[in-house]
PDB file of N, CA and C in Angstrom:
ATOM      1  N   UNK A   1     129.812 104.325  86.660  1.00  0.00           N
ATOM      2  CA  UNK A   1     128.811 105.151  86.015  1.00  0.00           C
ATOM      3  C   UNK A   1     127.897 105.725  87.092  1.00  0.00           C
ATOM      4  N   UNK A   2     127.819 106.753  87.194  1.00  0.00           N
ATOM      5  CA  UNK A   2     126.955 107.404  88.345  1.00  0.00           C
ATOM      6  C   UNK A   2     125.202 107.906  87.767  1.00  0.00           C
ATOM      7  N   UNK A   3     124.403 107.007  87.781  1.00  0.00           N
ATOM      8  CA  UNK A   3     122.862 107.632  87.864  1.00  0.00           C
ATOM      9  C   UNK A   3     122.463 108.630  88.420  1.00  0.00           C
ATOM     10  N   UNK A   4     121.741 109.677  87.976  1.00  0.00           N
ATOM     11  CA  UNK A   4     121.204 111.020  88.450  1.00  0.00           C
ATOM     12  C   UNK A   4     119.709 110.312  88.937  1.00  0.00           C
ATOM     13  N   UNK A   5     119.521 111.583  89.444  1.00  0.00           N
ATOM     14  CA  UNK A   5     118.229 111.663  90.256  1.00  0.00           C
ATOM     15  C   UNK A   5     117.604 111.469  88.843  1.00  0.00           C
ATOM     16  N   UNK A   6     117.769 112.651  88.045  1.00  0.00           N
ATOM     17  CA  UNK A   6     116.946 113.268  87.270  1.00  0.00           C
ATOM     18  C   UNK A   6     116.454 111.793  86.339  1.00  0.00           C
ATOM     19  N   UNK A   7     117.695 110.852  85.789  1.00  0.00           N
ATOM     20  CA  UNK A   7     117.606 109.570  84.669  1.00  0.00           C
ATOM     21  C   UNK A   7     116.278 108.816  85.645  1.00  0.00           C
ATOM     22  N   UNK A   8     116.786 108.570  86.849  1.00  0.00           N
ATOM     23  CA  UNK A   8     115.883 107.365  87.738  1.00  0.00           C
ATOM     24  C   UNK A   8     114.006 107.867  87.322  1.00  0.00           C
ATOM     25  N   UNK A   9     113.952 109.799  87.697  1.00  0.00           N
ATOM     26  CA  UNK A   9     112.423 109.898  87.239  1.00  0.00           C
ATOM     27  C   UNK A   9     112.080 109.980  86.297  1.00  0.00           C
ATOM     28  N   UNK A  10     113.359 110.106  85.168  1.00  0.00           N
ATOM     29  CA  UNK A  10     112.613 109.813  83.511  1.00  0.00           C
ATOM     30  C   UNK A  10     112.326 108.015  83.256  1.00  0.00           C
ATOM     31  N   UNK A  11     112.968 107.412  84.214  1.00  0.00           N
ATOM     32  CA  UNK A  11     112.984 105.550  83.506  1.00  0.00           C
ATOM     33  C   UNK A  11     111.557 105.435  84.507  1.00  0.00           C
ATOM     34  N   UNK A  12     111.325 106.283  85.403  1.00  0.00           N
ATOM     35  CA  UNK A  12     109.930 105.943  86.308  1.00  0.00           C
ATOM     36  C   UNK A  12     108.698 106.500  85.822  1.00  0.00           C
ATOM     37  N   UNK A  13     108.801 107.790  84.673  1.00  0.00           N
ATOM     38  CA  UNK A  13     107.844 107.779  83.942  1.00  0.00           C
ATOM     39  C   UNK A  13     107.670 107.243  83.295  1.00  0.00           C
ATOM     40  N   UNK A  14     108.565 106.260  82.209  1.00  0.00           N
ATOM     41  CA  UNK A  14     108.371 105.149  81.235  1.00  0.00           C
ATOM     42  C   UNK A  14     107.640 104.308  81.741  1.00  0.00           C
ATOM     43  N   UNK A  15     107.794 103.983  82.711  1.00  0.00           N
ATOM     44  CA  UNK A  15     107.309 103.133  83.528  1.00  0.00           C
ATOM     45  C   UNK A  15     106.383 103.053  84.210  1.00  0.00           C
ATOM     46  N   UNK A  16     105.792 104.668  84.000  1.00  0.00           N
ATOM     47  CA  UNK A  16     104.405 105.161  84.945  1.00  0.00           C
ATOM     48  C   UNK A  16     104.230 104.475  86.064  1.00  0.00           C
ATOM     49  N   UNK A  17     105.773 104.591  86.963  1.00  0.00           N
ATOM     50  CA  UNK A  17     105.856 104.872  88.212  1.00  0.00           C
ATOM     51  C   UNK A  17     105.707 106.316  89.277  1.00  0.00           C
ATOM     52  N   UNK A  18     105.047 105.860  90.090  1.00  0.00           N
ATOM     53  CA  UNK A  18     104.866 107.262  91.131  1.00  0.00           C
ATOM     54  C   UNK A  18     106.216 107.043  92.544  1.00  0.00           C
ATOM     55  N   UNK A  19     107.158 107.435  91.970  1.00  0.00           N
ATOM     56  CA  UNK A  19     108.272 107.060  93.620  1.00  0.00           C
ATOM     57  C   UNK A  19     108.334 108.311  94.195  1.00  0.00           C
ATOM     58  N   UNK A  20     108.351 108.220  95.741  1.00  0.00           N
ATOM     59  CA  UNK A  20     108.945 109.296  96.703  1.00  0.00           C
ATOM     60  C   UNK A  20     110.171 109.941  95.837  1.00  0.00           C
ATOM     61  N   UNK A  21     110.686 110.667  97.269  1.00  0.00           N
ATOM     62  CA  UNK A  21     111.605 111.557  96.924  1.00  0.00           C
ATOM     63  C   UNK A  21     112.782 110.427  97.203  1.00  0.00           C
ATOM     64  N   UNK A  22     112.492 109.694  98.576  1.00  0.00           N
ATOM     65  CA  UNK A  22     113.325 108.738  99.237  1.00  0.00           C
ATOM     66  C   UNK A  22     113.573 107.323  98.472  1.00  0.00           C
ATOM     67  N   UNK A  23     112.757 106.955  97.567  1.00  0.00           N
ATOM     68  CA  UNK A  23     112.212 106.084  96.704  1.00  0.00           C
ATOM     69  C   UNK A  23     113.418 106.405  95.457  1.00  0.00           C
ATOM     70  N   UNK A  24     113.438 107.897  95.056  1.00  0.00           N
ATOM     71  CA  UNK A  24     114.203 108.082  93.664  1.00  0.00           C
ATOM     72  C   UNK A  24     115.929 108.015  94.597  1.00  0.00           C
ATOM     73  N   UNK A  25     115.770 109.021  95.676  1.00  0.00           N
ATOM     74  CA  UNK A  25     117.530 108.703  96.046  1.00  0.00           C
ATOM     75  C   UNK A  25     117.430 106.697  95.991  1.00  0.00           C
ATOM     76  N   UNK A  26     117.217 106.388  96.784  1.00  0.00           N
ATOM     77  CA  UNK A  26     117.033 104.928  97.138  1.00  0.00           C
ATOM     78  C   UNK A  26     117.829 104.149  95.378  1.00  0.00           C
ATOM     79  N   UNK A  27     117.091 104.572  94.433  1.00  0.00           N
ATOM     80  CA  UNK A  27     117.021 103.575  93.238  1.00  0.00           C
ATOM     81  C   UNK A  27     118.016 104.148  92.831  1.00  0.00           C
ATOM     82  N   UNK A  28     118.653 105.106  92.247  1.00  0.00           N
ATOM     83  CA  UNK A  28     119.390 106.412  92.022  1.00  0.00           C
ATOM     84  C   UNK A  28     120.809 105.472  92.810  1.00  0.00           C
ATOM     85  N   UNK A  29     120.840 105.369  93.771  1.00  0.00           N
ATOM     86  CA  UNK A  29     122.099 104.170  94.430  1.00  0.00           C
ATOM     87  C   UNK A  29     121.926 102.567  93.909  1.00  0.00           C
ATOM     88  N   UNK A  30     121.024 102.239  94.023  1.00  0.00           N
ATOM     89  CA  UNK A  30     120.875 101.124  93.893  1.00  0.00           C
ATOM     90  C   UNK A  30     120.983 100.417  92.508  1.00  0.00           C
ATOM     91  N   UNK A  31     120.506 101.412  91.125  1.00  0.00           N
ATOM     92  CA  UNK A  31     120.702 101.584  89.930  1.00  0.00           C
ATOM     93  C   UNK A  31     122.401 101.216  89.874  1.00  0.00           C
ATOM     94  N   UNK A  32     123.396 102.499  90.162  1.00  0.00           N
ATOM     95  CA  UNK A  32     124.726 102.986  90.247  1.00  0.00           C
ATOM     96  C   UNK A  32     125.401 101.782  90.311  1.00  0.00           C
ATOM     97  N   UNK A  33     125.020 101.270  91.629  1.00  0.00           N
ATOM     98  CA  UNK A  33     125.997 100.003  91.993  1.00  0.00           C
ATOM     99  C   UNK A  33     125.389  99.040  91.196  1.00  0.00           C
ATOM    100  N   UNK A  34     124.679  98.211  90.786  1.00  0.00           N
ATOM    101  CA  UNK A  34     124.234  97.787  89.475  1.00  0.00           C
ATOM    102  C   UNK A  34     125.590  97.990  88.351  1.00  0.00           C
ATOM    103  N   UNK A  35     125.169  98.601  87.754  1.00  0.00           N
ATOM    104  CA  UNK A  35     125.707  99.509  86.682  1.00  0.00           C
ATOM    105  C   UNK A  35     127.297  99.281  86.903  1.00  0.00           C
ATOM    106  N   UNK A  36     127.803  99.856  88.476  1.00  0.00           N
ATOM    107  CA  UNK A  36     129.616  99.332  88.387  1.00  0.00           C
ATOM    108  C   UNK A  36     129.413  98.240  88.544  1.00  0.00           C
ATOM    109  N   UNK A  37     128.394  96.930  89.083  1.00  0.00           N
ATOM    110  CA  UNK A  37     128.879  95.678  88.920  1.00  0.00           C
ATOM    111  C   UNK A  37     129.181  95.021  87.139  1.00  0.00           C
ATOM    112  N   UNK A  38     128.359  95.737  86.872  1.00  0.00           N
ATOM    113  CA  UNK A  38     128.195  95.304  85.037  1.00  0.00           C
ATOM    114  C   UNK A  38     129.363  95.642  84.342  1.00  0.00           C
ATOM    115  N   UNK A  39     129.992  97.174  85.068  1.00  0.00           N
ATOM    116  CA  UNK A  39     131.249  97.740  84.992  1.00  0.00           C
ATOM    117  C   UNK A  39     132.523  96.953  84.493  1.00  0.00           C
ATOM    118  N   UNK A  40     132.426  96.220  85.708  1.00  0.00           N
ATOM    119  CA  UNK A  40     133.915  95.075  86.451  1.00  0.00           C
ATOM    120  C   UNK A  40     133.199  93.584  85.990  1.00  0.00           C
ATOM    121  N   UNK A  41     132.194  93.445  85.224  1.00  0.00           N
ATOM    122  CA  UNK A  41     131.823  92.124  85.135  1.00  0.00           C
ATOM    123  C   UNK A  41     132.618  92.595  83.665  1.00  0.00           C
ATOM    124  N   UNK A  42     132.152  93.197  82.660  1.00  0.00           N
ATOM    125  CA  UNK A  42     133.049  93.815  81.528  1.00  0.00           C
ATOM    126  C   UNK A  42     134.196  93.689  81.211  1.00  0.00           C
ATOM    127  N   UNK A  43     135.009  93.752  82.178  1.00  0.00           N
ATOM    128  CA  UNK A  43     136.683  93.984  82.543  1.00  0.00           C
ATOM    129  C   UNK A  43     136.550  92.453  82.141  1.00  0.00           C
ATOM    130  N   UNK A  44     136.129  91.298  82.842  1.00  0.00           N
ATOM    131  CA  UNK A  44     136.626  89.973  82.151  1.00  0.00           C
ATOM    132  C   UNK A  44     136.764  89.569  80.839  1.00  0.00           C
ATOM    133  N   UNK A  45     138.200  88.906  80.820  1.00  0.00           N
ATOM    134  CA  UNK A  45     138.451  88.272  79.613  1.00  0.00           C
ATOM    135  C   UNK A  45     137.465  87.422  79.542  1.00  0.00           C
ATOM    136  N   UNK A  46     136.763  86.926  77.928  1.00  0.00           N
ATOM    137  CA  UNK A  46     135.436  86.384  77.880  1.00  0.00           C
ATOM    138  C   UNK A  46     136.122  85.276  76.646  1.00  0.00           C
ATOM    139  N   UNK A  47     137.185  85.532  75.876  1.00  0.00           N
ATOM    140  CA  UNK A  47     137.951  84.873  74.749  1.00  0.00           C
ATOM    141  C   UNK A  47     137.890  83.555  74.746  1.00  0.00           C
ATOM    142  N   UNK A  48     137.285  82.976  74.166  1.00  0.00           N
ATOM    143  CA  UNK A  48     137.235  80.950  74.130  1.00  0.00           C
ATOM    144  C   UNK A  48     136.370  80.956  75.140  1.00  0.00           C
ATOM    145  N   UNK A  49     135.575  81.744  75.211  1.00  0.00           N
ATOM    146  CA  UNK A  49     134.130  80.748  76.159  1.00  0.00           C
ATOM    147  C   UNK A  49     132.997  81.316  75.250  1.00  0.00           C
ATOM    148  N   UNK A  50     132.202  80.013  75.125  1.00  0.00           N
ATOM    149  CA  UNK A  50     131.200  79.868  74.011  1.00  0.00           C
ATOM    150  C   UNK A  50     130.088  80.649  74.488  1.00  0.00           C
ATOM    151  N   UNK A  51     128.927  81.457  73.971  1.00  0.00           N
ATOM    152  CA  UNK A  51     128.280  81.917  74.253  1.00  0.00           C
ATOM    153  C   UNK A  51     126.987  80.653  74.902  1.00  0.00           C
ATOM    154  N   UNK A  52     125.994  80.680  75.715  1.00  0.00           N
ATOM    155  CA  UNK A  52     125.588  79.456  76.393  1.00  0.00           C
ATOM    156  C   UNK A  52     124.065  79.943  75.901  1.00  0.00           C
ATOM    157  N   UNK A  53     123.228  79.667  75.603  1.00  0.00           N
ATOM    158  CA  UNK A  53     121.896  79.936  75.189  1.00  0.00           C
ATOM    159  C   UNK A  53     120.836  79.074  76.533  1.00  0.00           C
ATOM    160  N   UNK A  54     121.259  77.764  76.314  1.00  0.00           N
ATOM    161  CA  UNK A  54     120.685  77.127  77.955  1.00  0.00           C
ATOM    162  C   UNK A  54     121.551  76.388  78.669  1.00  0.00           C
ATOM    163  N   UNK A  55     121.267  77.116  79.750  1.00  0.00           N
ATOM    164  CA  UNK A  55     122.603  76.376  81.008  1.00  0.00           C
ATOM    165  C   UNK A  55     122.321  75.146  81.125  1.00  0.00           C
ATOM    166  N   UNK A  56     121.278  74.220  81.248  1.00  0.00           N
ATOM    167  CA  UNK A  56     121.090  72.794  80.880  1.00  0.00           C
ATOM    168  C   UNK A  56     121.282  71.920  79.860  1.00  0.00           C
ATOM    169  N   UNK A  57     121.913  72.863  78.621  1.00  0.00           N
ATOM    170  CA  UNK A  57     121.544  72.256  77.264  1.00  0.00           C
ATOM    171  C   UNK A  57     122.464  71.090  77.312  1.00  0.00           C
ATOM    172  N   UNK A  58     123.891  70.780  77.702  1.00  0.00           N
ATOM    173  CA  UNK A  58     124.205  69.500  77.454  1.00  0.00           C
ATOM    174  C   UNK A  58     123.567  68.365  78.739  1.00  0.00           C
ATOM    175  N   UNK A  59     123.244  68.862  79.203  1.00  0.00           N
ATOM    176  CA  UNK A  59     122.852  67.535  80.781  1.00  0.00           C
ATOM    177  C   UNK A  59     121.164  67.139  80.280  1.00  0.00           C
ATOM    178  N   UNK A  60     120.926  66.787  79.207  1.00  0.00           N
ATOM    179  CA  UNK A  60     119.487  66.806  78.652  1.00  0.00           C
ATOM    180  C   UNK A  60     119.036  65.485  79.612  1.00  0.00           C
ATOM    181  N   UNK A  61     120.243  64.198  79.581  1.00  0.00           N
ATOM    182  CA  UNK A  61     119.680  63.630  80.425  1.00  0.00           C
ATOM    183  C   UNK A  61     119.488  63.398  82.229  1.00  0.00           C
ATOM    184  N   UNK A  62     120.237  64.442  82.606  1.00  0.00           N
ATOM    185  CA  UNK A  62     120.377  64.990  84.193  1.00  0.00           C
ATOM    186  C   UNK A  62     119.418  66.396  84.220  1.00  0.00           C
ATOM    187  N   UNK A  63     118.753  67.294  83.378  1.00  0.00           N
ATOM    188  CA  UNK A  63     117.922  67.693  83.614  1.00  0.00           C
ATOM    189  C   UNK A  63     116.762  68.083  84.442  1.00  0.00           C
ATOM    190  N   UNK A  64     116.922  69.265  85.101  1.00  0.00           N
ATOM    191  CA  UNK A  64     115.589  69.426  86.391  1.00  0.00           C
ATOM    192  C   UNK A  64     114.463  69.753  84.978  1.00  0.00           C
ATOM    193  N   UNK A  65     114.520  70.278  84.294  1.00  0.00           N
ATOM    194  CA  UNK A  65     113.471  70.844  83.789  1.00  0.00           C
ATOM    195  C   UNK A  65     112.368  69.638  83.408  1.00  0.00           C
ATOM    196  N   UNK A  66     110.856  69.571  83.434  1.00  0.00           N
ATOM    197  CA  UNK A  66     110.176  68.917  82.952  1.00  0.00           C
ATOM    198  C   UNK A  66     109.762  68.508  81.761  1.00  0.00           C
ATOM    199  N   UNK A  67     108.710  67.442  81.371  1.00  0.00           N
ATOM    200  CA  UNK A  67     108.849  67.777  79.891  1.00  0.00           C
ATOM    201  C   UNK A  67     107.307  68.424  80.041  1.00  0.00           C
ATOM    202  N   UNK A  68     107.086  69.109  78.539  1.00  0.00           N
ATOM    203  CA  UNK A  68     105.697  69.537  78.483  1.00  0.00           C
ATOM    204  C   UNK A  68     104.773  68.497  78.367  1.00  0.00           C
ATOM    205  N   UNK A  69     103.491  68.825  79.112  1.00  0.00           N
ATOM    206  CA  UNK A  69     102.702  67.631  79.322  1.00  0.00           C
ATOM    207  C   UNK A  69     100.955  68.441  79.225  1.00  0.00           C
ATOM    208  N   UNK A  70     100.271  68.117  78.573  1.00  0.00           N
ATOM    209  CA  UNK A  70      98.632  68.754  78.444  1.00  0.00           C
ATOM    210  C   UNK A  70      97.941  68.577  80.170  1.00  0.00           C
ATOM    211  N   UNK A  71      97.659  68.954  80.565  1.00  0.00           N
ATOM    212  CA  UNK A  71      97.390  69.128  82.095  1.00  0.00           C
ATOM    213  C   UNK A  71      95.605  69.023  81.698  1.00  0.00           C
ATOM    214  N   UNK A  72      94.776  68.898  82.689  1.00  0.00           N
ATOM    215  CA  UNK A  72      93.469  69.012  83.073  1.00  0.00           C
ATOM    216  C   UNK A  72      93.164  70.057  81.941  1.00  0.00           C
ATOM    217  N   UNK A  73      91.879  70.040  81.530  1.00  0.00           N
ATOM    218  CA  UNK A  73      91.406  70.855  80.423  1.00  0.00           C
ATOM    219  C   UNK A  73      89.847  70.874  80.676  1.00  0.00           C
ATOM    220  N   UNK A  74      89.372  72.469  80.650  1.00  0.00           N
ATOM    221  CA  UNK A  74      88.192  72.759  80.941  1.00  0.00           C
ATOM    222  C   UNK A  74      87.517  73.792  80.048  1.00  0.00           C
ATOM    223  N   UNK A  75      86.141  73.746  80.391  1.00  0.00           N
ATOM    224  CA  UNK A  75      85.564  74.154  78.893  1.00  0.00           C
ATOM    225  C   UNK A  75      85.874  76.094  79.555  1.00  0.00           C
ATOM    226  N   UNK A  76      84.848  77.186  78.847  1.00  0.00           N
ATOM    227  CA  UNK A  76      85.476  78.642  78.914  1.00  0.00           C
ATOM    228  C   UNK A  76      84.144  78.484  79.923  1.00  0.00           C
ATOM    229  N   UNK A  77      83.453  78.281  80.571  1.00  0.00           N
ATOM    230  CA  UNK A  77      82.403  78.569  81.451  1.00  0.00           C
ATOM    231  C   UNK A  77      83.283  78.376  83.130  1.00  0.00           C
ATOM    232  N   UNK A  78      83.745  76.972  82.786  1.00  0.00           N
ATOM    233  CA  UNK A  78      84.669  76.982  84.150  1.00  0.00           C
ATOM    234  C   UNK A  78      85.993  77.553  84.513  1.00  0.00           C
ATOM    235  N   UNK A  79      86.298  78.160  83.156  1.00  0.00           N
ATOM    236  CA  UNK A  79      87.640  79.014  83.236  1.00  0.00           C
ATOM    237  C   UNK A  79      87.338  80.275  84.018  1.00  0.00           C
ATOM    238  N   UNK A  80      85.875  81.304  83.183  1.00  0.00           N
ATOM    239  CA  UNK A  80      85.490  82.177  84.252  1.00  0.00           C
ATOM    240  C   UNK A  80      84.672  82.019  85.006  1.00  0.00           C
ATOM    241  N   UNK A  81      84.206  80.970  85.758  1.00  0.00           N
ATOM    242  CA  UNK A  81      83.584  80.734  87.346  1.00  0.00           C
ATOM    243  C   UNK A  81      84.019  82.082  88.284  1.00  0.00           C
ATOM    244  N   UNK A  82      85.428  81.856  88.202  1.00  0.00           N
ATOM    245  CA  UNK A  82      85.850  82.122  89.163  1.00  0.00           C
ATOM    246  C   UNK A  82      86.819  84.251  89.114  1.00  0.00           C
ATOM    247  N   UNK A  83      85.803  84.329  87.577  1.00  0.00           N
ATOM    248  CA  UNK A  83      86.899  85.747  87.576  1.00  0.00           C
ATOM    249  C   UNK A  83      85.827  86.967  87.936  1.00  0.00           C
ATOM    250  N   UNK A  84      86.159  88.161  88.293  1.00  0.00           N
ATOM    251  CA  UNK A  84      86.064  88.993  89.128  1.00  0.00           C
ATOM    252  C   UNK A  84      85.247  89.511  88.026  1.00  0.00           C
ATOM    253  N   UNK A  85      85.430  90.058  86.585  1.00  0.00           N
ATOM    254  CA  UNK A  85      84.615  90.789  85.810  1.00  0.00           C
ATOM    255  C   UNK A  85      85.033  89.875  84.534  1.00  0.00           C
ATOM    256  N   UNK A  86      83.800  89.057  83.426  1.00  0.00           N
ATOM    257  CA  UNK A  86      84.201  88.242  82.806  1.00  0.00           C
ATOM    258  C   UNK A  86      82.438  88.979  81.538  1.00  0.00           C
ATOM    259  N   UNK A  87      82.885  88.493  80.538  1.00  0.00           N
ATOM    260  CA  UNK A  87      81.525  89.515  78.970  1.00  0.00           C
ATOM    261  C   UNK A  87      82.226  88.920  77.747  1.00  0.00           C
ATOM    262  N   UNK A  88      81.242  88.376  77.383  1.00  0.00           N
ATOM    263  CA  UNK A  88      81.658  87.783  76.200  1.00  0.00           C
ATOM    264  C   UNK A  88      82.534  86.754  75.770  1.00  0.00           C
ATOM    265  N   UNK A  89      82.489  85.547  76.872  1.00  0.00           N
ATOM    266  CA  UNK A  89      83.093  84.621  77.055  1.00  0.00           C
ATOM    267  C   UNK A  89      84.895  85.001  77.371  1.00  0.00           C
ATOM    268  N   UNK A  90      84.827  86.355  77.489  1.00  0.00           N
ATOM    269  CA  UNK A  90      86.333  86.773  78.131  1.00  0.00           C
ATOM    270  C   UNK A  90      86.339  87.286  79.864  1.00  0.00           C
ATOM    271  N   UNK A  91      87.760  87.200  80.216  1.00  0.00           N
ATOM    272  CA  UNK A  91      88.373  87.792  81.114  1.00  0.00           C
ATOM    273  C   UNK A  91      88.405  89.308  80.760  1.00  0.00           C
ATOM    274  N   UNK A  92      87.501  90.047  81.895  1.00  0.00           N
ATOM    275  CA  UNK A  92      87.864  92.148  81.898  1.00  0.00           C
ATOM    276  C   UNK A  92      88.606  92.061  82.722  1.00  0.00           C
ATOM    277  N   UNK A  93      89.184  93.002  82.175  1.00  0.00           N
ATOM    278  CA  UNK A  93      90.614  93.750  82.943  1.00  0.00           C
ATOM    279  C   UNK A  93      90.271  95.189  82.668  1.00  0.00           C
ATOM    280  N   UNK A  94      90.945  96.158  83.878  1.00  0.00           N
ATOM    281  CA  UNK A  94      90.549  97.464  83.609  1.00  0.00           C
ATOM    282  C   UNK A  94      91.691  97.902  82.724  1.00  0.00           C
ATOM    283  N   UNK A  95      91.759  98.811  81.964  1.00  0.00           N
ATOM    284  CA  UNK A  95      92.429 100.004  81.373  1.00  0.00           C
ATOM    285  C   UNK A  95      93.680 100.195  82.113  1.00  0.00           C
ATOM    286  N   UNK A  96      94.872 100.035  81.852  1.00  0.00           N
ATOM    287  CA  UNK A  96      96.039 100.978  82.906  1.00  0.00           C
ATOM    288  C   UNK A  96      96.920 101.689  82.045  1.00  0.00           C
ATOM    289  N   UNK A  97      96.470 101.792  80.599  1.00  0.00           N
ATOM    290  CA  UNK A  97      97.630 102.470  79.693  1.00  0.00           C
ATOM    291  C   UNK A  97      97.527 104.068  79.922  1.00  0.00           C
ATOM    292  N   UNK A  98      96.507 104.204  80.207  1.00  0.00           N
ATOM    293  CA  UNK A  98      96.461 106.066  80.693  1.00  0.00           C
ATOM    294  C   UNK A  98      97.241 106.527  81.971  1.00  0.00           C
ATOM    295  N   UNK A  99      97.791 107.673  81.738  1.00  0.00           N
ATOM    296  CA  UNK A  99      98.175 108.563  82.734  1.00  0.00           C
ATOM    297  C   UNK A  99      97.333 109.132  83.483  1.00  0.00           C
TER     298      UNK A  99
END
């Protein structure tokens, strides 16, 4: 499947990305080959293999994953000590949905 220039700066406006010129060739390849790996991953016979939801799910007891555990707990004064712009017992964040 070959990506155009043109697809890479429509998925970079979705994205309200600003890329070079060198930036869109760059992804524009890099997209492509993507895309034929997904190609030839396709081509495999997939017949009698179960779909896997978690790659750990039978090793529950060989497991890296942790279990959930309540960690240190602090009141909302010491949560924003430490934030940059904080009103009304919240975290500000600026605006980035505009163009």
């Amino acid at each position: 499947m070959k990506i155009t220039e043109q697809e890479v700066r429509y998925v970079a406006g979705l994205g309200n990305l600003q890329l070079s010129e060198a930036e869109i060739v760059r992804m524009a390849h890099d997209l492509d080959g993507i895309l034929t790996h997904i190609e030839k991953l396709n081509e495999l016979d997939t017949t009698g293999v179960e779909p896997m939801a978690q790659v750990l799910y039978e090793a529950s007891d060989t497991a890296t994953l942790r279990a959930d555990v309540i960690g240190e707990t602090f009141d909302n004064a010491t949560a924003l000590a430490n934030a940059p712009l904080s009103g009304s017992g919240q975290f500000k964040v600026p605006k980035i949905i505009e163009r």
